[in-house]
Protein backbone atom coordinates (compact mmCIF):
# COMPACT_ATOMS: atom_id res chain seq x y z
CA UNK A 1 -75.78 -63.82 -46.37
CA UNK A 2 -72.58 -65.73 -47.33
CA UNK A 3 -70.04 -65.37 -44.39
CA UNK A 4 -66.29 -65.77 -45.75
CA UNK A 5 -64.76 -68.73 -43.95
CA UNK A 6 -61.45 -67.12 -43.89
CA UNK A 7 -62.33 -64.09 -41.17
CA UNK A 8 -62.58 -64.81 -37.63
CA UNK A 9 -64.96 -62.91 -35.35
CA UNK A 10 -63.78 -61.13 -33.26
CA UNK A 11 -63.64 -62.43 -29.24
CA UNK A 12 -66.01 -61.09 -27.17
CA UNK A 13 -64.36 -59.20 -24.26
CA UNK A 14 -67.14 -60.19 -21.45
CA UNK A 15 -66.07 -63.81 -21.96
CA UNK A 16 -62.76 -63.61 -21.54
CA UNK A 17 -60.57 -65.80 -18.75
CA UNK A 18 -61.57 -64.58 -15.55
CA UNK A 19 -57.31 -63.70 -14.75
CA UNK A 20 -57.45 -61.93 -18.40
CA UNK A 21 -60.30 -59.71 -16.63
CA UNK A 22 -58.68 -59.35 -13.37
CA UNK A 23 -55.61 -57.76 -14.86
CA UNK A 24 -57.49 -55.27 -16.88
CA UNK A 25 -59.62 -53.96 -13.70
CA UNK A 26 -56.19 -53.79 -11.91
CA UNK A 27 -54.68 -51.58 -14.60
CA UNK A 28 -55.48 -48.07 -15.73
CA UNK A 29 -54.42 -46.25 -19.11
CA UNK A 30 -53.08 -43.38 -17.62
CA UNK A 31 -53.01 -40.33 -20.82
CA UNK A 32 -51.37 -36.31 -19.73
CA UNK A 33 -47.92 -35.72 -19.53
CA UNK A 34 -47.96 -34.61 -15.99
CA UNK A 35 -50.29 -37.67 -14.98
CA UNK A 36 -47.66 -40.01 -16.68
CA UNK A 37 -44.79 -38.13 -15.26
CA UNK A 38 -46.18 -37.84 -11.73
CA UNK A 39 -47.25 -41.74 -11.95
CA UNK A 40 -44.16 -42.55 -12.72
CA UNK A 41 -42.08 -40.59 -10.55
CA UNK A 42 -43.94 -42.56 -7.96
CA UNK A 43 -44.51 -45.90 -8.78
CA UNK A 44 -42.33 -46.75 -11.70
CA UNK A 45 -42.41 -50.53 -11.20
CA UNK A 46 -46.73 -49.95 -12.05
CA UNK A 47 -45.47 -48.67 -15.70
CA UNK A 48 -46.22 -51.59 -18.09
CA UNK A 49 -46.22 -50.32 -21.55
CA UNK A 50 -45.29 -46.32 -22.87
CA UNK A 51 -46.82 -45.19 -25.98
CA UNK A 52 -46.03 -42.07 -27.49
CA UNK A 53 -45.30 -39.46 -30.22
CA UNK A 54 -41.44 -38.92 -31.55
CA UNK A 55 -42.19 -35.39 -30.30
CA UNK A 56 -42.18 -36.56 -26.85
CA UNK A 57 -39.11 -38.44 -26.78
CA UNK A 58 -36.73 -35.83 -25.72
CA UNK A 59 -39.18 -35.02 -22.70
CA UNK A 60 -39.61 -38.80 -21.69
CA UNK A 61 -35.87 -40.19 -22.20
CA UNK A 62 -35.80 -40.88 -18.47
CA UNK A 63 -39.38 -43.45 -19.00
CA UNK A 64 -37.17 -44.74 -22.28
CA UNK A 65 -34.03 -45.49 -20.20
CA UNK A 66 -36.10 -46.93 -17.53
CA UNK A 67 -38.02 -48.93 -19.98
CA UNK A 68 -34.95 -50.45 -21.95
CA UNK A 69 -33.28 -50.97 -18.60
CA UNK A 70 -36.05 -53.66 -17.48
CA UNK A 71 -37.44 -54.41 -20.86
CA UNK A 72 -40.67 -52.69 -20.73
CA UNK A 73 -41.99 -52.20 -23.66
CA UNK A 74 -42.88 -49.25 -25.78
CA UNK A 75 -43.86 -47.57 -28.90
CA UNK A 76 -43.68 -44.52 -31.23
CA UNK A 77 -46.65 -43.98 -32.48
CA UNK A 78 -48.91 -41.68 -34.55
CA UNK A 79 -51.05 -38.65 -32.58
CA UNK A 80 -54.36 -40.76 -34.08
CA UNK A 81 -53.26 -43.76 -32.43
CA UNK A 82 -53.01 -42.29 -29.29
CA UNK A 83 -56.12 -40.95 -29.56
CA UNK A 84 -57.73 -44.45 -29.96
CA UNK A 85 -55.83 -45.41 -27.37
CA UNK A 86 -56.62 -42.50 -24.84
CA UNK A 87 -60.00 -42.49 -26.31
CA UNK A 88 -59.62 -38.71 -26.23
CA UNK A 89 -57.50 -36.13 -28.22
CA UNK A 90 -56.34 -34.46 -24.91
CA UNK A 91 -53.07 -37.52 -23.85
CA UNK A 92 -50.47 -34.67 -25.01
CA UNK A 93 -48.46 -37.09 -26.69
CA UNK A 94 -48.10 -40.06 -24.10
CA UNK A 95 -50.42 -42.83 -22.88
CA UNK A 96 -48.93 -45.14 -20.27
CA UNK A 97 -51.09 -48.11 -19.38
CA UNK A 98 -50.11 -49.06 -15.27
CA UNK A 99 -51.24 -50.96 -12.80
CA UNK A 100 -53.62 -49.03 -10.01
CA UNK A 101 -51.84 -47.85 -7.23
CA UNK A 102 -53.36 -50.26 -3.90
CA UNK A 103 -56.64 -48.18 -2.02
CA UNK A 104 -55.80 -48.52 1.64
CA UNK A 105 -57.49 -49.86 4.32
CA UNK A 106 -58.53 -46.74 6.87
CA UNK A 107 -57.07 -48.45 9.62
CA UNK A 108 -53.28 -48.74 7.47
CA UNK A 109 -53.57 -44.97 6.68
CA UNK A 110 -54.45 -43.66 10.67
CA UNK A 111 -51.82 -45.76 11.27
CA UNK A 112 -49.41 -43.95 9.34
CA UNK A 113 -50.89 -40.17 9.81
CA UNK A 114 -48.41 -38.31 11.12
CA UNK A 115 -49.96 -35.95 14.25
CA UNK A 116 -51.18 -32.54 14.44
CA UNK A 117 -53.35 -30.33 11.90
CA UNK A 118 -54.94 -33.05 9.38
CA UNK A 119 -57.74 -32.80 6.40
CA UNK A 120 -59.62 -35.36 4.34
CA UNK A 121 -62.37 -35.78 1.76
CA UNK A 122 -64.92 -38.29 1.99
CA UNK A 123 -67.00 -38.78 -1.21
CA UNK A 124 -69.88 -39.46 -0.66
CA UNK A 125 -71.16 -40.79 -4.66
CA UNK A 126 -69.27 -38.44 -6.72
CA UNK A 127 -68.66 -39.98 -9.68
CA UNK A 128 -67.75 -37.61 -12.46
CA UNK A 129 -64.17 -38.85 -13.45
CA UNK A 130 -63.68 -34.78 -14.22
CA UNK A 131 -64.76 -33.88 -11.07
CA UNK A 132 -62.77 -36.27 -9.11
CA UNK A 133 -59.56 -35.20 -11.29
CA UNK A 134 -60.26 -31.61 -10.04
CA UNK A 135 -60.78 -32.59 -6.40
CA UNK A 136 -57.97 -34.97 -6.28
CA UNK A 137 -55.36 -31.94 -8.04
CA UNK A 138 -56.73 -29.25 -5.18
CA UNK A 139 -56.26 -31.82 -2.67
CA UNK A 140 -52.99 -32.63 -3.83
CA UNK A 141 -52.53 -28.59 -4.33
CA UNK A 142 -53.62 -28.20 -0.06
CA UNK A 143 -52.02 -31.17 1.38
CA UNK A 144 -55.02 -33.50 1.99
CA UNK A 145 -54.33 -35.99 4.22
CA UNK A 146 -56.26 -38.71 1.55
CA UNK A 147 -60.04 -39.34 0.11
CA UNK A 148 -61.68 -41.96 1.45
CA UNK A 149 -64.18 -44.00 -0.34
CA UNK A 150 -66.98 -45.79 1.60
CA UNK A 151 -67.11 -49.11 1.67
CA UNK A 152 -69.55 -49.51 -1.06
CA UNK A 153 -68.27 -47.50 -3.62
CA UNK A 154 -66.31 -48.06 -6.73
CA UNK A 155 -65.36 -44.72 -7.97
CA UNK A 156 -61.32 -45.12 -9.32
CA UNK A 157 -59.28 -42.89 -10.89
CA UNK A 158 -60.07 -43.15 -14.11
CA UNK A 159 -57.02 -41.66 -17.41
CA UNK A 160 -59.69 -38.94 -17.58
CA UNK A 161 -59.17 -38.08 -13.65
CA UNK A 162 -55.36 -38.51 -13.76
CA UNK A 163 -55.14 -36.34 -16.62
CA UNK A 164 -57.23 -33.95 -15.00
CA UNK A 165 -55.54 -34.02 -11.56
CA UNK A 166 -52.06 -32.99 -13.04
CA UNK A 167 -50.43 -35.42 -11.05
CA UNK A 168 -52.64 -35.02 -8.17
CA UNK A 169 -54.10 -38.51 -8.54
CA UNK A 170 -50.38 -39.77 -7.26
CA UNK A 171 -50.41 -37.45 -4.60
CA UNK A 172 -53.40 -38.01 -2.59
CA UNK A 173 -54.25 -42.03 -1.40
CA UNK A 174 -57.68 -43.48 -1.91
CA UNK A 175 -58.70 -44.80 1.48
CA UNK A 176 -61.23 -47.45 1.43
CA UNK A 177 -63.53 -46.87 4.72
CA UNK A 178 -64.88 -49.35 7.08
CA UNK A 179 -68.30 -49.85 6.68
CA UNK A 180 -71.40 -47.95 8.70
CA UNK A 181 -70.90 -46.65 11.81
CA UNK A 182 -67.76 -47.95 11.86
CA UNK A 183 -66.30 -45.87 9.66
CA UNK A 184 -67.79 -42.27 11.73
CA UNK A 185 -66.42 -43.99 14.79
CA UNK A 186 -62.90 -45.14 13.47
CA UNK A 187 -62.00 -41.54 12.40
CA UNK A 188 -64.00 -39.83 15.70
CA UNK A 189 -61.16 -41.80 17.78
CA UNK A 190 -58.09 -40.78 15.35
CA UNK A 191 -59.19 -37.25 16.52
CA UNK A 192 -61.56 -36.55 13.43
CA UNK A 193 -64.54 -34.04 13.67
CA UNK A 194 -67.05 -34.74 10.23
CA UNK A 195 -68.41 -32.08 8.47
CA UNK A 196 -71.50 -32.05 6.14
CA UNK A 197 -71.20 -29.91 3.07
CA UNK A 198 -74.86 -28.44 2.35
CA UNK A 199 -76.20 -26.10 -0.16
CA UNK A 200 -77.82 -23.98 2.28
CA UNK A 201 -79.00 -24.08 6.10
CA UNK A 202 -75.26 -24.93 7.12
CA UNK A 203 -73.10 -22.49 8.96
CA UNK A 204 -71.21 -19.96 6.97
CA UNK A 205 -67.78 -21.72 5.90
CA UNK A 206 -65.96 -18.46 6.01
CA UNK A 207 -67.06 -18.04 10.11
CA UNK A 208 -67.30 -21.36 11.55
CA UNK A 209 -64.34 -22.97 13.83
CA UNK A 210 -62.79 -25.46 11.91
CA UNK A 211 -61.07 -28.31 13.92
CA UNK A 212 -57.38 -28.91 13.36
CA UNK A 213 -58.21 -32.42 12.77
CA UNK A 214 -61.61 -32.43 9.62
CA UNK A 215 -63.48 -34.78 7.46
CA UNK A 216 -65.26 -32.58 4.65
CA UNK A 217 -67.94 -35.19 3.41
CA UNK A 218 -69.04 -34.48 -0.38
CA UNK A 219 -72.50 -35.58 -2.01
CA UNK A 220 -73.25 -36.57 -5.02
CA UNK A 221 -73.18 -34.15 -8.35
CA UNK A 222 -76.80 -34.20 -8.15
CA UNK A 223 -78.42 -35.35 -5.84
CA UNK A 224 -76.22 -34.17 -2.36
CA UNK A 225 -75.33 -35.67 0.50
CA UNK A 226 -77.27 -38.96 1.79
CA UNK A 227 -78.97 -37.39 4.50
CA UNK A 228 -79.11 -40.24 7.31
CA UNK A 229 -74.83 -39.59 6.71
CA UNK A 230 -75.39 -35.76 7.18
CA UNK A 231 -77.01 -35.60 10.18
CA UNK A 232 -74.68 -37.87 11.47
CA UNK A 233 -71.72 -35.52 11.03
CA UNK A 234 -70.73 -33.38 13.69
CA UNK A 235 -70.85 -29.72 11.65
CA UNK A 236 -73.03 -28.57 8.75
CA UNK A 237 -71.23 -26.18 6.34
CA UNK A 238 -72.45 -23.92 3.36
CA UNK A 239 -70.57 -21.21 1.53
CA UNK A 240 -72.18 -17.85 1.08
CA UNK A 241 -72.57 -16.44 -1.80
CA UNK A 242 -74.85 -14.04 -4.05
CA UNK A 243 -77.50 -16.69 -4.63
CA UNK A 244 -77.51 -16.13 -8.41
CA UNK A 245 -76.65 -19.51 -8.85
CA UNK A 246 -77.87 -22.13 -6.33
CA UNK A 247 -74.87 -23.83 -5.83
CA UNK A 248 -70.69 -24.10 -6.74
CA UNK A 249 -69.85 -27.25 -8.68
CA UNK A 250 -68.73 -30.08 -6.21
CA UNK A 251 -65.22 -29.81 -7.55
CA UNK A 252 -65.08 -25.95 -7.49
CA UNK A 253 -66.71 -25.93 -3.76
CA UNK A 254 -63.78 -28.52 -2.55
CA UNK A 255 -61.17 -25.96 -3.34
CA UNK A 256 -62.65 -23.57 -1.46
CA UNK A 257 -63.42 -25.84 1.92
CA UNK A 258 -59.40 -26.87 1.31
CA UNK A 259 -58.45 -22.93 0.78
CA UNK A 260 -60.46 -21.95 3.80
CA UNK A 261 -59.02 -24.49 6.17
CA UNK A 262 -55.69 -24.19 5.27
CA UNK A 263 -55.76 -20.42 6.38
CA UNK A 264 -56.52 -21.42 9.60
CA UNK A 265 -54.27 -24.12 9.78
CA UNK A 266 -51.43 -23.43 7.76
CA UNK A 267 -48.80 -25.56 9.38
């Protein structure tokens, strides 16, 4: 087949500069009006381009300002560009590409935690950008202290999750654990009891004493909790229920651990 001389292929993304593909894994297209909002309410030096529709611009004139003020650019576009760019129709008018907020060390964030009644999530493979979205806006909703990540894993918020979270994802800081043991024993001596979340054979959630200080370890969508990390956790937890289903969805199940621990610790 005759090829005209005059196009160019296009480049292929996986060989671009290594620094070309460092930047791109450090930023995020963030889409949601609440996730932009939120992002940039709290890191507005991240923001590196704004797109959106002319019927946002009376709701984002403080982004604009910003944005003329240190030459960041941005553009009104149409609502089908947006959705190419949010690869989704649901970016409400906006998509803000940023760079990722850091994931701290664990050691920074006990560092910083203030004292007294305390909660975390650790995620133990969920990977479900909608899922995570939905954890990350309950935690943000009961105050969760952050969701650590083990050492392994490379779950990130994702526009999806932001958009999702409602702001949550700005909230809440990714904690990257140490790794093994390490990791059990690091939060055990910040004052930390762990508890394993378990379908069934756990206590009941809604009778158990729940330390002032708590780890709520997740499994995966499917498959659960790694087991060898279960049994190394100090309590075993299930939530009661009719059995008509067998289980809550991960995300759905994290609001109620947060609910339930907050009444009993609601300072």
């Amino acid at each position: 087949m005759h090829r005209d001389p005059s196009r160019r292929p296009r480049p292929v993304r996986a060989n671009a500069p290594a620094g070309a593909r460092a930047r791109r894994e450090e930023e995020v297209r963030l889409y949601g009006l609440n996730a932009v909002r939120a992002a940039f309410a709290q890191r507005p030096e991240a923001l590196r381009k704004l797109y959106l529709t002319e019927a946002r611009l009376p709701a984002l004139q403080p982004l604009l300002a910003w944005c003329v003020a240190r030459r960041v650019g941005y553009r009104v576009v149409g609502t089908e560009d947006l959705d190419r760019l949010a690869a989704s129709t649901h970016h409400e008018g906006v998509v803000a590409e940023m760079q990722r907020a850091p994931v701290l060390p664990a050691a920074q964030w006990l560092a910083r935690l203030a004292p007294g009644p305390q909660s975390a999530l650790w995620l133990d493979g969920v990977g479900n950008p909608h899922n995570l979205g939905a954890i990350l806006r309950s935690a943000a909703h009961f105050g969760v202290g952050a969701v650590l990540l083990p050492q392994a894993s490379t779950l990130a918020v994702s526009g999806a999750a932001a958009r999702v979270a409602e702001g949550g994802a700005e909230a809440v800081p990714l904690v990257r654990l140490a790794p093994g043991e390490a990791a059990l024993r690091q939060l055990r001596e910040a004052g930390f009891a762990l508890a394993a979340t378990v379908v069934d054979g756990g206590d009941d959630l809604f009778a158990a004493a729940l330390p002032e200080r708590l780890v709520y370890v997740l499994g995966n969508e499917g498959e659960g909790m790694d087991r060898a990390l279960a049994a190394a956790c100090d309590l075993r937890l299930s939530i009661p229920g009719t059995g008509r289903v067998e289980s809550l969805n991960v995300a759905a199940a994290t609001a109620v651990l947060l609910a339930t621990w907050r009444m009993r610790h609601p300072g």
